[in-house]
C-alpha atoms as a PDB file:
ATOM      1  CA  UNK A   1     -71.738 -27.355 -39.849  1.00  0.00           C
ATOM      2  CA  UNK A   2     -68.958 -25.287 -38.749  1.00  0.00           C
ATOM      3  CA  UNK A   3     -66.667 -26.263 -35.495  1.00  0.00           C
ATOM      4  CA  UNK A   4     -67.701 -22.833 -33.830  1.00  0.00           C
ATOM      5  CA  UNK A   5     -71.041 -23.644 -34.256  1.00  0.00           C
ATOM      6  CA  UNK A   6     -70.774 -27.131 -32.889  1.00  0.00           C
ATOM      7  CA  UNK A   7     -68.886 -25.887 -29.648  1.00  0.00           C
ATOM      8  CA  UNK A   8     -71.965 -23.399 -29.375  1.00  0.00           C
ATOM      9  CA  UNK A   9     -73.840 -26.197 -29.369  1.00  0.00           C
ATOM     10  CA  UNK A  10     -72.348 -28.065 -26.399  1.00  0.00           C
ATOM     11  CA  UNK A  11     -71.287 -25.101 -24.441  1.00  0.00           C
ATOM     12  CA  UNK A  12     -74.124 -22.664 -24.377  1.00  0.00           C
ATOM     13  CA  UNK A  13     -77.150 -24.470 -23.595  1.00  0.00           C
ATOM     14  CA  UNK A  14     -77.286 -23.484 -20.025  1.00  0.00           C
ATOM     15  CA  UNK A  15     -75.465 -23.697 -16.700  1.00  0.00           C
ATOM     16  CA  UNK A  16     -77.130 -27.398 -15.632  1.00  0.00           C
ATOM     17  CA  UNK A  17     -76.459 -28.986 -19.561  1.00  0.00           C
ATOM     18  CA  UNK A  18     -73.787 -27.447 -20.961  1.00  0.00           C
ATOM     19  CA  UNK A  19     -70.968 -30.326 -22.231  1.00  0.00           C
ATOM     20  CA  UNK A  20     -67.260 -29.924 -22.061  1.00  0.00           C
ATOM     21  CA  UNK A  21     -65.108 -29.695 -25.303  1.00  0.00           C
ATOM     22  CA  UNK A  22     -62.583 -32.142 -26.119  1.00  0.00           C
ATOM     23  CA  UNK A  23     -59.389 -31.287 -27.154  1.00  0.00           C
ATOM     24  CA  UNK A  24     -59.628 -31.252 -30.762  1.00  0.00           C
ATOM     25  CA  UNK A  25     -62.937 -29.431 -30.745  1.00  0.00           C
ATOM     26  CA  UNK A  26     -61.998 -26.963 -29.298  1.00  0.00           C
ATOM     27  CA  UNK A  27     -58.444 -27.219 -31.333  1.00  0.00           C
ATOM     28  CA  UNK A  28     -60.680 -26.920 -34.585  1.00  0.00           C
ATOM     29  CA  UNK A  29     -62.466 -24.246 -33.395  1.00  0.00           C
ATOM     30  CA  UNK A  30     -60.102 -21.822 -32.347  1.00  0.00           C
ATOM     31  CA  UNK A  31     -58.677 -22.843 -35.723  1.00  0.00           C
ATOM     32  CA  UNK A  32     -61.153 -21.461 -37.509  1.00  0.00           C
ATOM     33  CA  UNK A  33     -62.010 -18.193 -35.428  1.00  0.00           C
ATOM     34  CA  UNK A  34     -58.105 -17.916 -36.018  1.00  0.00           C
ATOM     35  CA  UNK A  35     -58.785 -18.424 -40.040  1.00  0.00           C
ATOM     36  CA  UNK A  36     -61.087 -15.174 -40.184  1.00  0.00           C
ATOM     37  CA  UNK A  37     -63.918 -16.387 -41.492  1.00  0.00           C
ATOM     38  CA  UNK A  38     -66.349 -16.913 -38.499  1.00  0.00           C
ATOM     39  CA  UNK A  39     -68.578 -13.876 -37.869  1.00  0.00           C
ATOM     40  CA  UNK A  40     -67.477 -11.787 -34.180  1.00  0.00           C
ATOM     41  CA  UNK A  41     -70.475 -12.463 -32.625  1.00  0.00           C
ATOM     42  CA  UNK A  42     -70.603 -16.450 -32.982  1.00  0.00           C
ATOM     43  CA  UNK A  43     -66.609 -16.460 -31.925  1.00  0.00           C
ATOM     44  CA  UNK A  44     -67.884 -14.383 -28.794  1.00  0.00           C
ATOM     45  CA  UNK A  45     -70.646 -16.499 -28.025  1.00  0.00           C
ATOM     46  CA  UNK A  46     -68.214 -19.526 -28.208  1.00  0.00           C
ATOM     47  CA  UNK A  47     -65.599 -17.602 -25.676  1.00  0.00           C
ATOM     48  CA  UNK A  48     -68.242 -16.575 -23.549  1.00  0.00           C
ATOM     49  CA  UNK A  49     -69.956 -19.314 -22.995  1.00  0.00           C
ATOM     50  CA  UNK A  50     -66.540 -21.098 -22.458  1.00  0.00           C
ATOM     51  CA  UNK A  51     -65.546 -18.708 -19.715  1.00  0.00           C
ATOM     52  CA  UNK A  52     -68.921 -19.013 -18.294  1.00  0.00           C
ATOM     53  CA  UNK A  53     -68.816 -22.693 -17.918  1.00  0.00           C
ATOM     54  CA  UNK A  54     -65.292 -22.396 -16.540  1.00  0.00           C
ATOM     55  CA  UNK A  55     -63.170 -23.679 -19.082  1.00  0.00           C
ATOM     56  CA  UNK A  56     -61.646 -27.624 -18.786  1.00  0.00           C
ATOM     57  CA  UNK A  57     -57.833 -27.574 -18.864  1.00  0.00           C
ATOM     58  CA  UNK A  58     -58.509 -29.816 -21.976  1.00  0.00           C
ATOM     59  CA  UNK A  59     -60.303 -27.341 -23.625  1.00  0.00           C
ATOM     60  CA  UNK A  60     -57.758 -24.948 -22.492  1.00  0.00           C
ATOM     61  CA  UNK A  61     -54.503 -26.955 -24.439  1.00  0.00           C
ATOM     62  CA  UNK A  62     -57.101 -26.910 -27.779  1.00  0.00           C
ATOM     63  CA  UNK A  63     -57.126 -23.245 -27.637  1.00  0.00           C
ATOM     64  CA  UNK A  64     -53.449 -23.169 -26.588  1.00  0.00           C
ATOM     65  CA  UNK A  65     -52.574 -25.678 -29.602  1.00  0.00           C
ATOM     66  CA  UNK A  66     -54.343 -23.917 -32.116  1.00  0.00           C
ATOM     67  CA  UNK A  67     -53.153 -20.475 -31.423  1.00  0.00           C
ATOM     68  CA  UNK A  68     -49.025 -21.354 -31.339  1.00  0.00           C
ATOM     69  CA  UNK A  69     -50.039 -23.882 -35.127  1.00  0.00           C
ATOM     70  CA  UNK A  70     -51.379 -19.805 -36.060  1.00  0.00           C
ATOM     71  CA  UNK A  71     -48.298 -18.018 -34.566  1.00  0.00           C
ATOM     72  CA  UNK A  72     -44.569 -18.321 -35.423  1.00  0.00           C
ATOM     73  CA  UNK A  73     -42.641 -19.599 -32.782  1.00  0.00           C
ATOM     74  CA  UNK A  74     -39.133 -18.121 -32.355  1.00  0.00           C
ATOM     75  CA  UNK A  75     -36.429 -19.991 -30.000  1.00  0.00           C
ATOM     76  CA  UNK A  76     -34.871 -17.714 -27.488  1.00  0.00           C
ATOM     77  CA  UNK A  77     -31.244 -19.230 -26.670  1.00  0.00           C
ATOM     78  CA  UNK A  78     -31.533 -16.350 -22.992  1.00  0.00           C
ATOM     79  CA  UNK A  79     -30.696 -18.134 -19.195  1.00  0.00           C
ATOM     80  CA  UNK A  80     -34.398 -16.156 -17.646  1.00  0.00           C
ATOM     81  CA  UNK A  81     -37.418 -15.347 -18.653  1.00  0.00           C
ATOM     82  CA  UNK A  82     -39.901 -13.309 -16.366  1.00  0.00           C
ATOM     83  CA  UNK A  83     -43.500 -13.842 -16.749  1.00  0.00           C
ATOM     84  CA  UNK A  84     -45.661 -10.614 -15.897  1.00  0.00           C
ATOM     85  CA  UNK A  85     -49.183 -10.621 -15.694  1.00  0.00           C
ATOM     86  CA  UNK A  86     -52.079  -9.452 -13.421  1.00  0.00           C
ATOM     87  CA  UNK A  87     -53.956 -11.889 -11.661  1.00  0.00           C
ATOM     88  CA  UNK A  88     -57.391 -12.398 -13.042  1.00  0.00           C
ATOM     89  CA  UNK A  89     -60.338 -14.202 -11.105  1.00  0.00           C
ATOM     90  CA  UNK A  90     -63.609 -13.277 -13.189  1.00  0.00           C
END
Protein backbone atom coordinates (compact mmCIF):
# COMPACT_ATOMS: atom_id res chain seq x y z
CA UNK A 1 0.00 0.00 0.00
CA UNK A 2 1.00 3.40 -0.79
CA UNK A 3 2.16 6.06 2.10
CA UNK A 4 -0.78 8.45 0.99
CA UNK A 5 -3.04 5.85 1.43
CA UNK A 6 -1.78 4.81 4.81
CA UNK A 7 -1.92 8.51 6.18
CA UNK A 8 -5.65 8.38 4.82
CA UNK A 9 -5.98 5.72 6.86
CA UNK A 10 -4.99 7.25 10.21
CA UNK A 11 -6.10 10.72 9.52
CA UNK A 12 -9.53 10.57 8.03
CA UNK A 13 -11.52 8.30 10.01
CA UNK A 14 -13.34 10.91 11.91
CA UNK A 15 -12.92 13.79 14.35
CA UNK A 16 -13.07 11.36 17.77
CA UNK A 17 -10.42 8.48 16.00
CA UNK A 18 -8.38 10.04 13.78
CA UNK A 19 -4.34 9.20 14.70
CA UNK A 20 -1.52 11.62 14.35
CA UNK A 21 1.32 11.03 11.73
CA UNK A 22 4.76 10.55 12.70
CA UNK A 23 7.39 12.22 11.19
CA UNK A 24 8.47 9.96 8.58
CA UNK A 25 4.93 9.16 7.51
CA UNK A 26 4.12 11.97 6.80
CA UNK A 27 7.89 12.60 5.31
CA UNK A 28 7.07 9.58 2.89
CA UNK A 29 4.00 10.83 1.99
CA UNK A 30 4.52 14.17 0.94
CA UNK A 31 7.35 12.38 -0.86
CA UNK A 32 5.34 10.72 -2.97
CA UNK A 33 2.46 13.36 -3.68
CA UNK A 34 5.78 15.36 -4.51
CA UNK A 35 6.87 12.29 -7.02
CA UNK A 36 3.60 12.79 -9.25
CA UNK A 37 2.26 9.72 -9.19
CA UNK A 38 -0.59 9.84 -6.54
CA UNK A 39 -3.98 10.71 -8.07
CA UNK A 40 -5.30 14.72 -6.91
CA UNK A 41 -8.03 13.58 -5.16
CA UNK A 42 -6.27 11.00 -2.65
CA UNK A 43 -3.34 13.86 -2.10
CA UNK A 44 -6.42 16.21 -1.22
CA UNK A 45 -8.05 13.90 0.95
CA UNK A 46 -4.65 13.41 2.78
CA UNK A 47 -4.24 17.49 3.13
CA UNK A 48 -7.63 17.86 4.10
CA UNK A 49 -8.04 15.66 6.48
CA UNK A 50 -4.63 16.87 7.92
CA UNK A 51 -5.83 20.43 8.19
CA UNK A 52 -8.99 19.21 9.61
CA UNK A 53 -7.44 17.37 12.42
CA UNK A 54 -5.15 20.34 13.01
CA UNK A 55 -1.93 19.28 11.95
CA UNK A 56 0.95 18.04 14.81
CA UNK A 57 4.11 20.16 14.51
CA UNK A 58 5.63 16.64 13.85
CA UNK A 59 3.66 16.07 11.05
CA UNK A 60 4.31 19.55 10.08
CA UNK A 61 8.57 19.07 9.88
CA UNK A 62 7.60 15.65 7.59
CA UNK A 63 5.93 17.83 5.16
CA UNK A 64 8.56 20.56 5.66
CA UNK A 65 11.45 17.81 5.18
CA UNK A 66 10.11 16.34 2.24
CA UNK A 67 9.35 19.40 0.30
CA UNK A 68 13.11 21.26 0.74
CA UNK A 69 14.73 16.98 -0.19
CA UNK A 70 12.17 18.02 -3.60
CA UNK A 71 13.40 21.67 -3.93
CA UNK A 72 16.92 23.07 -4.54
CA UNK A 73 18.13 24.99 -1.86
CA UNK A 74 20.23 28.06 -2.77
CA UNK A 75 22.44 29.90 0.07
CA UNK A 76 21.84 33.58 0.22
CA UNK A 77 25.21 35.23 1.66
CA UNK A 78 22.40 38.92 2.34
CA UNK A 79 22.52 40.62 6.26
CA UNK A 80 18.05 40.60 6.21
CA UNK A 81 15.56 38.77 5.09
CA UNK A 82 11.80 39.91 5.47
CA UNK A 83 9.20 37.36 5.76
CA UNK A 84 5.70 38.51 4.26
CA UNK A 85 2.72 36.66 4.60
CA UNK A 86 -0.99 37.06 5.59
CA UNK A 87 -2.11 35.65 8.64
CA UNK A 88 -4.23 32.61 8.19
CA UNK A 89 -6.57 31.07 10.99
CA UNK A 90 -8.93 28.53 9.03
Amino acid sequence: MSAVADAIKKVATGPHLSKDLSLEESREAMLEILSGEVDPVRMAVMLIALRMKRETDEENLGLLLAIQEKTGQHPLDVDNVMLLSDPFNG
